[in-house]
PDB file of N, CA and C in Angstrom:
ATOM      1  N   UNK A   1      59.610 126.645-115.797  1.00  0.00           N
ATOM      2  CA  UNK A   1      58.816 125.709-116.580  1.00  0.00           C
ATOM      3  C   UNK A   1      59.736 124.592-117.063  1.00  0.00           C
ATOM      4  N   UNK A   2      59.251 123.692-116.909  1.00  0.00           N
ATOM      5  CA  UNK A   2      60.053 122.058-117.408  1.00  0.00           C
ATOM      6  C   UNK A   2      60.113 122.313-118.933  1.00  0.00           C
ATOM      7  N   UNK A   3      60.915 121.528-119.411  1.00  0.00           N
ATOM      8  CA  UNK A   3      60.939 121.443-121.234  1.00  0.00           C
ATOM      9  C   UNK A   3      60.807 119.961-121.732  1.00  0.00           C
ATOM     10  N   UNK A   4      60.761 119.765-122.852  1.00  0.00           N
ATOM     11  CA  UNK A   4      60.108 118.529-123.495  1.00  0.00           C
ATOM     12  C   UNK A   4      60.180 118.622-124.444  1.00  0.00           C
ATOM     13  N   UNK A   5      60.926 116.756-125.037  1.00  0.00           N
ATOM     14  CA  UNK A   5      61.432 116.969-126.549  1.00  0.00           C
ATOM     15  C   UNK A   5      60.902 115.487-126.879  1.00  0.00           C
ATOM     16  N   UNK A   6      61.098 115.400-128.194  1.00  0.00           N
ATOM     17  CA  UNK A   6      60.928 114.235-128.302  1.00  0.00           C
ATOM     18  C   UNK A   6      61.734 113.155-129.028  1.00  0.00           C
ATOM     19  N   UNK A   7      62.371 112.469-129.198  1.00  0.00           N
ATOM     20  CA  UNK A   7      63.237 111.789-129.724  1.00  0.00           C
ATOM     21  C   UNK A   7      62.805 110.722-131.229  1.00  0.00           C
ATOM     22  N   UNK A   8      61.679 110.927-131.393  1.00  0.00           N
ATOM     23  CA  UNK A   8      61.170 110.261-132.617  1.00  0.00           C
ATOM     24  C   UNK A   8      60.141 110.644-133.219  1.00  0.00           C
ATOM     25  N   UNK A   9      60.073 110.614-134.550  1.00  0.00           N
ATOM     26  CA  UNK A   9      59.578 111.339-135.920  1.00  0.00           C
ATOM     27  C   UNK A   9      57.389 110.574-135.379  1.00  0.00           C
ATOM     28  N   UNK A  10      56.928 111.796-135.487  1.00  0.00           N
ATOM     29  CA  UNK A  10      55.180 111.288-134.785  1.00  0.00           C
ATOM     30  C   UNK A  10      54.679 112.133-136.137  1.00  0.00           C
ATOM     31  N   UNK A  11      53.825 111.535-136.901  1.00  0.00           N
ATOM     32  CA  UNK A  11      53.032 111.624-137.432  1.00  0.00           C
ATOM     33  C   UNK A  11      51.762 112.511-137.226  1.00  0.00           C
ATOM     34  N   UNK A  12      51.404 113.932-137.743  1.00  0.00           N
ATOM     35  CA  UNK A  12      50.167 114.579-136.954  1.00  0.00           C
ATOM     36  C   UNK A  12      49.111 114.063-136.866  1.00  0.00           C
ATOM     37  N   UNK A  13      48.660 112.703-137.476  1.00  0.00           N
ATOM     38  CA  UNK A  13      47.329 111.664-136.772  1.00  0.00           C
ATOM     39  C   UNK A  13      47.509 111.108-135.704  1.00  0.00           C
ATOM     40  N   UNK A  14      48.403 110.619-135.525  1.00  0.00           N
ATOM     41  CA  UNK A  14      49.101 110.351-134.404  1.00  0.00           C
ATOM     42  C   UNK A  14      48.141 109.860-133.246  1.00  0.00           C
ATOM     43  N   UNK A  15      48.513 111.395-132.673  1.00  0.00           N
ATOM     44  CA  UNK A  15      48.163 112.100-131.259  1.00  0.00           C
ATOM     45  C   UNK A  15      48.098 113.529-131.377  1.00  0.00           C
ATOM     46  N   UNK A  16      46.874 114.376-131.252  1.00  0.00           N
ATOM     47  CA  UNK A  16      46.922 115.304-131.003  1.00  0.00           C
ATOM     48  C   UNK A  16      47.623 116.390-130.137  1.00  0.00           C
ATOM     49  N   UNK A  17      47.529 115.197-128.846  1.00  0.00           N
ATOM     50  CA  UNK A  17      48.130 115.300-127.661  1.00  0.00           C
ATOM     51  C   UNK A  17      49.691 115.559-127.771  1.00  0.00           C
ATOM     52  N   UNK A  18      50.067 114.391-128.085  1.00  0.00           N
ATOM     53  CA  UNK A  18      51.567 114.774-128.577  1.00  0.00           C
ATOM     54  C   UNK A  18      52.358 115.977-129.134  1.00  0.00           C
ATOM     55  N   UNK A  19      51.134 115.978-130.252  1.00  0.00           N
ATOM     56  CA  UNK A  19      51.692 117.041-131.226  1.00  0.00           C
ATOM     57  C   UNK A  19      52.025 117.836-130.091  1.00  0.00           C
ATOM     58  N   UNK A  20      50.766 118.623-129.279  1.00  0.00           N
ATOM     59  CA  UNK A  20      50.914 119.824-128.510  1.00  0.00           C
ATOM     60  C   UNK A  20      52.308 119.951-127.434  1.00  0.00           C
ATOM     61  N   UNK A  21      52.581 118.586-126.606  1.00  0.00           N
ATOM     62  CA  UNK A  21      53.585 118.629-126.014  1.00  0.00           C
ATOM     63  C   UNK A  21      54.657 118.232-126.349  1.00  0.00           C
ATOM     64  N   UNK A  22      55.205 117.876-127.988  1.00  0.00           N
ATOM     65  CA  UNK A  22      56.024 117.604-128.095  1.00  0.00           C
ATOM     66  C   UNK A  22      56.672 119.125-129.045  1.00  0.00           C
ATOM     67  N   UNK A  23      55.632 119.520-129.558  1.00  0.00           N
ATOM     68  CA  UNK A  23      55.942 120.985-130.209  1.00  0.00           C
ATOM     69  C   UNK A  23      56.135 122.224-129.010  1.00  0.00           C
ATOM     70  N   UNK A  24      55.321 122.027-128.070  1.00  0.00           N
ATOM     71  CA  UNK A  24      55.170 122.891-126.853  1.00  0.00           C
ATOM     72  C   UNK A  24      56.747 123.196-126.141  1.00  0.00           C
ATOM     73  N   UNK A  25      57.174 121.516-125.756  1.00  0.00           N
ATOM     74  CA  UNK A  25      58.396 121.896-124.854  1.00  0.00           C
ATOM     75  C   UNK A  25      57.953 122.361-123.813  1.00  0.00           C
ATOM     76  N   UNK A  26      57.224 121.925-122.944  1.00  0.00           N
ATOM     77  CA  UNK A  26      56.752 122.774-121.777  1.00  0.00           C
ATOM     78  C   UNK A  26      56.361 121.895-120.445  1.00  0.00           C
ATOM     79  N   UNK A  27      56.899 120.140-121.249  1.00  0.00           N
ATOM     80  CA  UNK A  27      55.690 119.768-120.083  1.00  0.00           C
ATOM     81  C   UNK A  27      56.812 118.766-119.364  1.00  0.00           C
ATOM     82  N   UNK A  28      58.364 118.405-119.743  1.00  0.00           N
ATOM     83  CA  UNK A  28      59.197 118.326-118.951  1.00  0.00           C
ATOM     84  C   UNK A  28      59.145 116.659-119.486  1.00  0.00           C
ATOM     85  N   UNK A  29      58.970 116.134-120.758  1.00  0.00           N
ATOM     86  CA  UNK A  29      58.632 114.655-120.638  1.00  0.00           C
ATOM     87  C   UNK A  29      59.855 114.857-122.469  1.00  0.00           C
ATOM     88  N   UNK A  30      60.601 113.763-122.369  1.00  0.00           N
ATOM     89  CA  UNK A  30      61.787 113.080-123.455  1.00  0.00           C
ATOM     90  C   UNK A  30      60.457 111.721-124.044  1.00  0.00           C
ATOM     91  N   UNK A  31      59.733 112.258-125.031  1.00  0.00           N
ATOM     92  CA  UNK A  31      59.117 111.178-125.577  1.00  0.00           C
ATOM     93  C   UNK A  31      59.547 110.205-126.479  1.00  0.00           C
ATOM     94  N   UNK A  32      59.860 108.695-125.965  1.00  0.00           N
ATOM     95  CA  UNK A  32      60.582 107.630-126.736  1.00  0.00           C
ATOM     96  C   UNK A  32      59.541 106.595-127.560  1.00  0.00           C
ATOM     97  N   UNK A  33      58.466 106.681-127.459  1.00  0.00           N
ATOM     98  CA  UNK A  33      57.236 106.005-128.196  1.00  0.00           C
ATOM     99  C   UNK A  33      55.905 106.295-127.895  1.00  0.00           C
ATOM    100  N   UNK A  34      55.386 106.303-128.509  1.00  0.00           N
ATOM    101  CA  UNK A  34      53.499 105.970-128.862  1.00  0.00           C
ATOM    102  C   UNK A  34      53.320 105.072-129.462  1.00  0.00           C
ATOM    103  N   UNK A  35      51.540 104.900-128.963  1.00  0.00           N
ATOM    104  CA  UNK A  35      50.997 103.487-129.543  1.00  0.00           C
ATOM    105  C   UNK A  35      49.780 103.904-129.336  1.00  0.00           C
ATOM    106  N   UNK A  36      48.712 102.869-130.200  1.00  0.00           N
ATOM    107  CA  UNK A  36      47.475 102.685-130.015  1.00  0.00           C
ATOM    108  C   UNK A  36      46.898 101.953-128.654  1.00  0.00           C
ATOM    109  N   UNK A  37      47.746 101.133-128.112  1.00  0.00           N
ATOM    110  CA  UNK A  37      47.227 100.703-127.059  1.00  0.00           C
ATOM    111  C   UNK A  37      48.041 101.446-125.717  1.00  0.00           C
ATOM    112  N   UNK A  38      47.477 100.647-124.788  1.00  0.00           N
ATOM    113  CA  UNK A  38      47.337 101.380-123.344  1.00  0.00           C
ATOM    114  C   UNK A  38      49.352 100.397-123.163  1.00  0.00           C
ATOM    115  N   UNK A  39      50.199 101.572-122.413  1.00  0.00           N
ATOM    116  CA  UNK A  39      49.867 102.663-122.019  1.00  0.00           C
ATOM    117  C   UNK A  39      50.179 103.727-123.462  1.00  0.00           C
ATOM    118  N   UNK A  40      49.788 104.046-123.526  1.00  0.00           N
ATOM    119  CA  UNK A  40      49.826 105.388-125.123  1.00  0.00           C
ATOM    120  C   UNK A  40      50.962 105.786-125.399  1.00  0.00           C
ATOM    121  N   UNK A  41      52.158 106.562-124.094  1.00  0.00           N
ATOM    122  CA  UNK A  41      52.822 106.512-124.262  1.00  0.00           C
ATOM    123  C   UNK A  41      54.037 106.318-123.377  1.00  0.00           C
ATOM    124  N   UNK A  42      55.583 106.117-123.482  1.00  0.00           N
ATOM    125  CA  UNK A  42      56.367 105.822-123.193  1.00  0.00           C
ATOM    126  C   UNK A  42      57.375 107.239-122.765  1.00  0.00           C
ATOM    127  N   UNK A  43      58.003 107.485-121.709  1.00  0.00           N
ATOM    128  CA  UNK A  43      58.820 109.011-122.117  1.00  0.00           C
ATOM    129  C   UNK A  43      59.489 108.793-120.847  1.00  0.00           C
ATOM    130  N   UNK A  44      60.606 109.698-120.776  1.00  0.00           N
ATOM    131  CA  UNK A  44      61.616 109.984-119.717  1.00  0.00           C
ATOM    132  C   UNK A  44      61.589 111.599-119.480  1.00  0.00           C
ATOM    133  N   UNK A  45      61.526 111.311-117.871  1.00  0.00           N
ATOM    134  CA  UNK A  45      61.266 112.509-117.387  1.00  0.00           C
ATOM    135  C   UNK A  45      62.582 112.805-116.359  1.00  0.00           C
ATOM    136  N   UNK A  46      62.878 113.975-116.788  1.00  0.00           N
ATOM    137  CA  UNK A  46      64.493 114.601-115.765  1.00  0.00           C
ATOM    138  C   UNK A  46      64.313 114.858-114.041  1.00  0.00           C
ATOM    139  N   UNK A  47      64.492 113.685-113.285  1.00  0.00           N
ATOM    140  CA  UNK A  47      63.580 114.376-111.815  1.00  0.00           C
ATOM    141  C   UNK A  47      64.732 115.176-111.277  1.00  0.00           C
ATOM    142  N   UNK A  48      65.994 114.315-111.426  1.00  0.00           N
ATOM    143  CA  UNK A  48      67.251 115.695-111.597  1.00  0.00           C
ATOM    144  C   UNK A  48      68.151 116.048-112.608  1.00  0.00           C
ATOM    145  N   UNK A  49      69.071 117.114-112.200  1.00  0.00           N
ATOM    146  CA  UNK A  49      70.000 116.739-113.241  1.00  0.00           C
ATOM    147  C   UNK A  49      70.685 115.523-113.431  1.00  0.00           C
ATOM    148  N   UNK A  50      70.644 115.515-114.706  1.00  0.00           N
ATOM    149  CA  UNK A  50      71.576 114.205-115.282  1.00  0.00           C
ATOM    150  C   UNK A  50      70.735 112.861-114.648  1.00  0.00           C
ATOM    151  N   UNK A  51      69.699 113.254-114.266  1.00  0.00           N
ATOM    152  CA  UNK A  51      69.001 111.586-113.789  1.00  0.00           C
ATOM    153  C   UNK A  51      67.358 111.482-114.176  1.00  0.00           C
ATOM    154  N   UNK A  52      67.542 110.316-115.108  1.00  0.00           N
ATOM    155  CA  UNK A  52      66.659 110.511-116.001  1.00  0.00           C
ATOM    156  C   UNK A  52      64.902 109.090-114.882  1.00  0.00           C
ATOM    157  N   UNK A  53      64.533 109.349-115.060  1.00  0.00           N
ATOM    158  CA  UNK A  53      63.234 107.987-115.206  1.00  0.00           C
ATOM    159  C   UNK A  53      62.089 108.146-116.207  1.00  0.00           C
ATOM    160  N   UNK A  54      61.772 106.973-116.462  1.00  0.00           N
ATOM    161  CA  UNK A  54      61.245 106.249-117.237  1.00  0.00           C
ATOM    162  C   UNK A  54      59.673 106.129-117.048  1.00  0.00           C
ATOM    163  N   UNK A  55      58.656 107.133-117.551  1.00  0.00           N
ATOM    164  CA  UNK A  55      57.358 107.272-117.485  1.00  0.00           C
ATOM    165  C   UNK A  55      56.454 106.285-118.408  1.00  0.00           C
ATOM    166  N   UNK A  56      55.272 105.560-117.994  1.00  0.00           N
ATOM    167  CA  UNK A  56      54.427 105.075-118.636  1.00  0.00           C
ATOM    168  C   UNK A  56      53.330 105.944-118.572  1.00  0.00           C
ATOM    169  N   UNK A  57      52.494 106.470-119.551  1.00  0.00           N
ATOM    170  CA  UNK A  57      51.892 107.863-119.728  1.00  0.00           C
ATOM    171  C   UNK A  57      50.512 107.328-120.422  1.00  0.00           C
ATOM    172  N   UNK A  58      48.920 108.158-119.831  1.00  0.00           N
ATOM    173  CA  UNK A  58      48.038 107.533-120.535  1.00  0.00           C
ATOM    174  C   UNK A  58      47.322 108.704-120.481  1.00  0.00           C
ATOM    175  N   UNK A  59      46.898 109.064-121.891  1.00  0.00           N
ATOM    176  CA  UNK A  59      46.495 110.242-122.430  1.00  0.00           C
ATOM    177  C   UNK A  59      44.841 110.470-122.053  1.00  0.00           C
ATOM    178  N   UNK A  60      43.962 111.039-121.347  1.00  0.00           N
ATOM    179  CA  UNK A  60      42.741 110.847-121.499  1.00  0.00           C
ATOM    180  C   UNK A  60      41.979 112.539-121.237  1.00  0.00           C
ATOM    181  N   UNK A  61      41.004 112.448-122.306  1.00  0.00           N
ATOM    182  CA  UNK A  61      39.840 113.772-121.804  1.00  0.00           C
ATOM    183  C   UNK A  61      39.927 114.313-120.424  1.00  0.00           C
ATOM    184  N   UNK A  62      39.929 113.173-119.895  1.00  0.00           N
ATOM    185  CA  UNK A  62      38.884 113.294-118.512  1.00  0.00           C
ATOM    186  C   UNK A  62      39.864 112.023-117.339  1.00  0.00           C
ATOM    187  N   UNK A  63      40.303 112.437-116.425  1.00  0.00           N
ATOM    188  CA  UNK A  63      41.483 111.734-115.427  1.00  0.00           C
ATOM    189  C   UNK A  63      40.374 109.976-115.403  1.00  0.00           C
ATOM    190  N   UNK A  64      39.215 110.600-115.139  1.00  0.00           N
ATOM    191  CA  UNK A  64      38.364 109.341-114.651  1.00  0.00           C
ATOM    192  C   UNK A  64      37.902 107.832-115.787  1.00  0.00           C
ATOM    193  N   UNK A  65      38.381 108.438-117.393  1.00  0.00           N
ATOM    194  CA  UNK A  65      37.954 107.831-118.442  1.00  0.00           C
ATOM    195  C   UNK A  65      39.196 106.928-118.091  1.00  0.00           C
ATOM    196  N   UNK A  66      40.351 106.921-117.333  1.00  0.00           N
ATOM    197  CA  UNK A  66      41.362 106.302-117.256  1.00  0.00           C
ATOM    198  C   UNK A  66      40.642 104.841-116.599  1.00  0.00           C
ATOM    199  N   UNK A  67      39.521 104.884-115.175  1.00  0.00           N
ATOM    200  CA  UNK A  67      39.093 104.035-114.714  1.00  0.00           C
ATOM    201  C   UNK A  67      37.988 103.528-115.839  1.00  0.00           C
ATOM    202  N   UNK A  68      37.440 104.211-116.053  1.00  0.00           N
ATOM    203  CA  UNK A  68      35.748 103.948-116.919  1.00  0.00           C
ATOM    204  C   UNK A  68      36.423 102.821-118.141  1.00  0.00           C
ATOM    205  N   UNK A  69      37.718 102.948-118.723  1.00  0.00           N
ATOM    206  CA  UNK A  69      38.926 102.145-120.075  1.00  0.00           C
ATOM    207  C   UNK A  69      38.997 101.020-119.459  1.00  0.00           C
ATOM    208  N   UNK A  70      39.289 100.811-117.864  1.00  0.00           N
ATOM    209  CA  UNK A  70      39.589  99.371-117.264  1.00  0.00           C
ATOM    210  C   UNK A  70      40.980  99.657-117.932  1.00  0.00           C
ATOM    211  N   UNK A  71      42.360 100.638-117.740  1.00  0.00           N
ATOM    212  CA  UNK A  71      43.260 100.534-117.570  1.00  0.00           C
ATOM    213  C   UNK A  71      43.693  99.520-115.851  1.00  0.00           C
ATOM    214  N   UNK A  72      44.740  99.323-116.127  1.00  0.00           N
ATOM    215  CA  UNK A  72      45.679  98.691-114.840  1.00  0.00           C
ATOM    216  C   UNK A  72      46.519 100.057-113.986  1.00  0.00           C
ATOM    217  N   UNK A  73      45.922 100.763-113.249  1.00  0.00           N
ATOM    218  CA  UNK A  73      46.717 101.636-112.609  1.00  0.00           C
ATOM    219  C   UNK A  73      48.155 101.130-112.422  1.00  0.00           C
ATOM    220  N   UNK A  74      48.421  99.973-112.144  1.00  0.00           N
ATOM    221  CA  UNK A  74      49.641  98.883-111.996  1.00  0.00           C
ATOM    222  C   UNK A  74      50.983  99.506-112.888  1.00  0.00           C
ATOM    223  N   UNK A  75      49.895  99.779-113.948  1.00  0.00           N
ATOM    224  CA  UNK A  75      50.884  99.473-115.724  1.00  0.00           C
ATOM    225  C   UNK A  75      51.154 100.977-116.190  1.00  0.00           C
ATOM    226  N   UNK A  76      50.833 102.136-115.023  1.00  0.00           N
ATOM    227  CA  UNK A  76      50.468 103.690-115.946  1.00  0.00           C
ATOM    228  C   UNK A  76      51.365 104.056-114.263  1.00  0.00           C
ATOM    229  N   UNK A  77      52.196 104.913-114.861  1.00  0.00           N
ATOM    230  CA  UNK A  77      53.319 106.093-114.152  1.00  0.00           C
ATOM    231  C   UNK A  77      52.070 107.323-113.823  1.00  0.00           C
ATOM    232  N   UNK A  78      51.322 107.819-114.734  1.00  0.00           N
ATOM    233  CA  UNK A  78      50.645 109.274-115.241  1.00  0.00           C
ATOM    234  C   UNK A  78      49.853 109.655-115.966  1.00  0.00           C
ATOM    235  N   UNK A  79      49.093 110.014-115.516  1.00  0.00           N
ATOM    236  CA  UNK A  79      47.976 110.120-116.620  1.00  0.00           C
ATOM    237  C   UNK A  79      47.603 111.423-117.052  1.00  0.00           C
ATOM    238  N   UNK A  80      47.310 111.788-118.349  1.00  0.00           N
ATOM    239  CA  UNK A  80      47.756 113.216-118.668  1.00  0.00           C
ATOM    240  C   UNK A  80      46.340 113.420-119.523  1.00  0.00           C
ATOM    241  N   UNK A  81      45.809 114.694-119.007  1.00  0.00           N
ATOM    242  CA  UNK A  81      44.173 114.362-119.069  1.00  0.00           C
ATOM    243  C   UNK A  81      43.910 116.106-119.135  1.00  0.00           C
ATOM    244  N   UNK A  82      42.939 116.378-119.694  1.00  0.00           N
ATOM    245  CA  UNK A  82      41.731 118.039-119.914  1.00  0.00           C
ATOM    246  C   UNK A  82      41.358 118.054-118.610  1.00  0.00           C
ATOM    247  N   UNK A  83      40.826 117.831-118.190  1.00  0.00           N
ATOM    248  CA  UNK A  83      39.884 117.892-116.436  1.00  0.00           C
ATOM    249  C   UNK A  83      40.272 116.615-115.659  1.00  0.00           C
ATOM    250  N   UNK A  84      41.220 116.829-114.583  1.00  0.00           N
ATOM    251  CA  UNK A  84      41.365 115.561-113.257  1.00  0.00           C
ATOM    252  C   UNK A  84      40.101 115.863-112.608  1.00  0.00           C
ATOM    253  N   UNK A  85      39.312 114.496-112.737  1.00  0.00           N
ATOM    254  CA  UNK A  85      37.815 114.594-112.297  1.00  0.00           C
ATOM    255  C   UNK A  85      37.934 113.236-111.523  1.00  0.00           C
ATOM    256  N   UNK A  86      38.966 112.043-111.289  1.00  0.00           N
ATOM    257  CA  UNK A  86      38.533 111.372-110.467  1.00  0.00           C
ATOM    258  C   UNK A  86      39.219 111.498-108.691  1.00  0.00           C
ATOM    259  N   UNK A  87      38.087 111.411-107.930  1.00  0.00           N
ATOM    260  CA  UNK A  87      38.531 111.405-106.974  1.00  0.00           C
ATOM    261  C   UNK A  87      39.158 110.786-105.960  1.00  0.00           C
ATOM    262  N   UNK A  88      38.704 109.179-106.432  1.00  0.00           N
ATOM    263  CA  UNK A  88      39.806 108.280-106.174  1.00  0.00           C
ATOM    264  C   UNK A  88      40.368 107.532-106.857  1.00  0.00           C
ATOM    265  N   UNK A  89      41.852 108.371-107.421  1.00  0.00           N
ATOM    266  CA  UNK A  89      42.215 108.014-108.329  1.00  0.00           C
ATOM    267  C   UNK A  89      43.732 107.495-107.010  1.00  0.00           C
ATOM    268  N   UNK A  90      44.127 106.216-107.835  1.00  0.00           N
ATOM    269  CA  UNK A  90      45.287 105.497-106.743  1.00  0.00           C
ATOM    270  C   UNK A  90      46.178 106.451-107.144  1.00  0.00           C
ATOM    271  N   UNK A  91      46.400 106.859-105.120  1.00  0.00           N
ATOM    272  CA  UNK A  91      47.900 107.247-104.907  1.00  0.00           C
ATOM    273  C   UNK A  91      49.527 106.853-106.068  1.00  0.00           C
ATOM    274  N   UNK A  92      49.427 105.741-106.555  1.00  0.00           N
ATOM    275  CA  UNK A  92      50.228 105.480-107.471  1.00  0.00           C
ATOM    276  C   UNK A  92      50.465 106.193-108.519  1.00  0.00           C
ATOM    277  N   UNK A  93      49.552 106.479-109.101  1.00  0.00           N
ATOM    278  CA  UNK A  93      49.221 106.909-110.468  1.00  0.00           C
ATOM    279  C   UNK A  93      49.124 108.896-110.344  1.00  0.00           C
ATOM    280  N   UNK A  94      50.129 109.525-110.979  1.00  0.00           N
ATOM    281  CA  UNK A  94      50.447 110.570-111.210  1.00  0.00           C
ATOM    282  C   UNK A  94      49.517 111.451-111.988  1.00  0.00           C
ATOM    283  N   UNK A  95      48.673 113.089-111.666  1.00  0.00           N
ATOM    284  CA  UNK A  95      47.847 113.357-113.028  1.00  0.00           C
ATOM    285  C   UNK A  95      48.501 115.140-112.910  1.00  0.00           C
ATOM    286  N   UNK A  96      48.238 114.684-114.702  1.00  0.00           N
ATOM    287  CA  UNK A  96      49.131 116.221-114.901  1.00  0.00           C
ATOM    288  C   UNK A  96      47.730 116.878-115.425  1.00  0.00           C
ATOM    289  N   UNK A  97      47.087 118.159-114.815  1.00  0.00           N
ATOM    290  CA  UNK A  97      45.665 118.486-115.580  1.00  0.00           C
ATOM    291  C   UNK A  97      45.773 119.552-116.553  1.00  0.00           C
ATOM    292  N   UNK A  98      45.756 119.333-117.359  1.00  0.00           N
ATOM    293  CA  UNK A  98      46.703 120.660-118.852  1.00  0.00           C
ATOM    294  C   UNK A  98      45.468 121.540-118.506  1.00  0.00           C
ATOM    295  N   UNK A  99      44.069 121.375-118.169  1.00  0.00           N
ATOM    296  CA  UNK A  99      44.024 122.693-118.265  1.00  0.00           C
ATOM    297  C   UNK A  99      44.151 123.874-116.997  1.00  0.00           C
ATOM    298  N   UNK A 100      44.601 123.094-115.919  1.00  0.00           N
ATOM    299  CA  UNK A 100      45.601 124.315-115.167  1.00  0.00           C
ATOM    300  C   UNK A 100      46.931 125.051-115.146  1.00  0.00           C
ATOM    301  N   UNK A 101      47.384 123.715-116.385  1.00  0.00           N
ATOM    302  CA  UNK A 101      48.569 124.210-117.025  1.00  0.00           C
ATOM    303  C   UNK A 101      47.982 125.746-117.520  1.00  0.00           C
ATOM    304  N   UNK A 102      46.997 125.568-118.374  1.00  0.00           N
ATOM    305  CA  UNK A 102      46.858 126.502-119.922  1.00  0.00           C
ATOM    306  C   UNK A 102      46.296 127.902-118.487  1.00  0.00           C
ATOM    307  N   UNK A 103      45.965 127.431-117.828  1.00  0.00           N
ATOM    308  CA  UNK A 103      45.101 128.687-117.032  1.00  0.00           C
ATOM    309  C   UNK A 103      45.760 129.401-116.448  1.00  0.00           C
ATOM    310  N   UNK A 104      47.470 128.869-116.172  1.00  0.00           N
ATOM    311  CA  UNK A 104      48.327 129.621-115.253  1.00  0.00           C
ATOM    312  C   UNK A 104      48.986 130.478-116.522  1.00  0.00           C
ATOM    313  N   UNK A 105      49.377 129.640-117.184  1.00  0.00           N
ATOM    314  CA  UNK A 105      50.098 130.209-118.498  1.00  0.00           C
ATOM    315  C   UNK A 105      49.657 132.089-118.772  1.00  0.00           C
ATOM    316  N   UNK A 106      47.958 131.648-118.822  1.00  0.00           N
ATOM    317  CA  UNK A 106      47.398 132.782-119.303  1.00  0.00           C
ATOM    318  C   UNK A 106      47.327 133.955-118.080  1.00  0.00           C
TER     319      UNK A 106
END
């Protein structure tokens, strides 16, 4: 399992979301900011050792609310979502679906 930290003080109004993966440690993402606007958030992810990149991250219910927002697939690394429900979602754009995370877990 990947680990995940976060490098700055988040507020529990925040992001719910956050809270979970930044308390979790589980989801392999170095979180360096949040925001209210798109992309939500900012984080570095270890693809090896000692070599870090630089994720643009967009938090949603549902993979497809990412299109339904009129985000810029352009501007989003990943989109980190309850149910990946779209089916054409651009090759570009990365989706992590937490709840197959939570289903393997169990």
């Amino acid at each position: 399992m990947l680990l995940a930290s976060r490098s700055f003080p988040i507020s529990r109004s925040a992001c719910p979301v956050t809270d979970r993966l930044s308390t979790g440690k589980q989801l392999g993402f170095v979180i360096e900011s949040m925001q209210a606007g798109f992309p939500d958030c900012e984080a570095k992810v270890e693809v090896a050792p000692g070599r870090w990149q630089h994720f643009k991250i967009e938090f949603e219910y549902e993979s497809r609310n990412f299109k339904d927002h009129r985000h810029d697939p352009e501007k989003c690394d990943l989109i980190v979502c309850w149910r990946h429900n779209w089916k054409d979602c651009p090759p570009n754009l990365q989706v992590l679906e937490l709840s197959q995370i939570v289903r393997q877990l169990w």
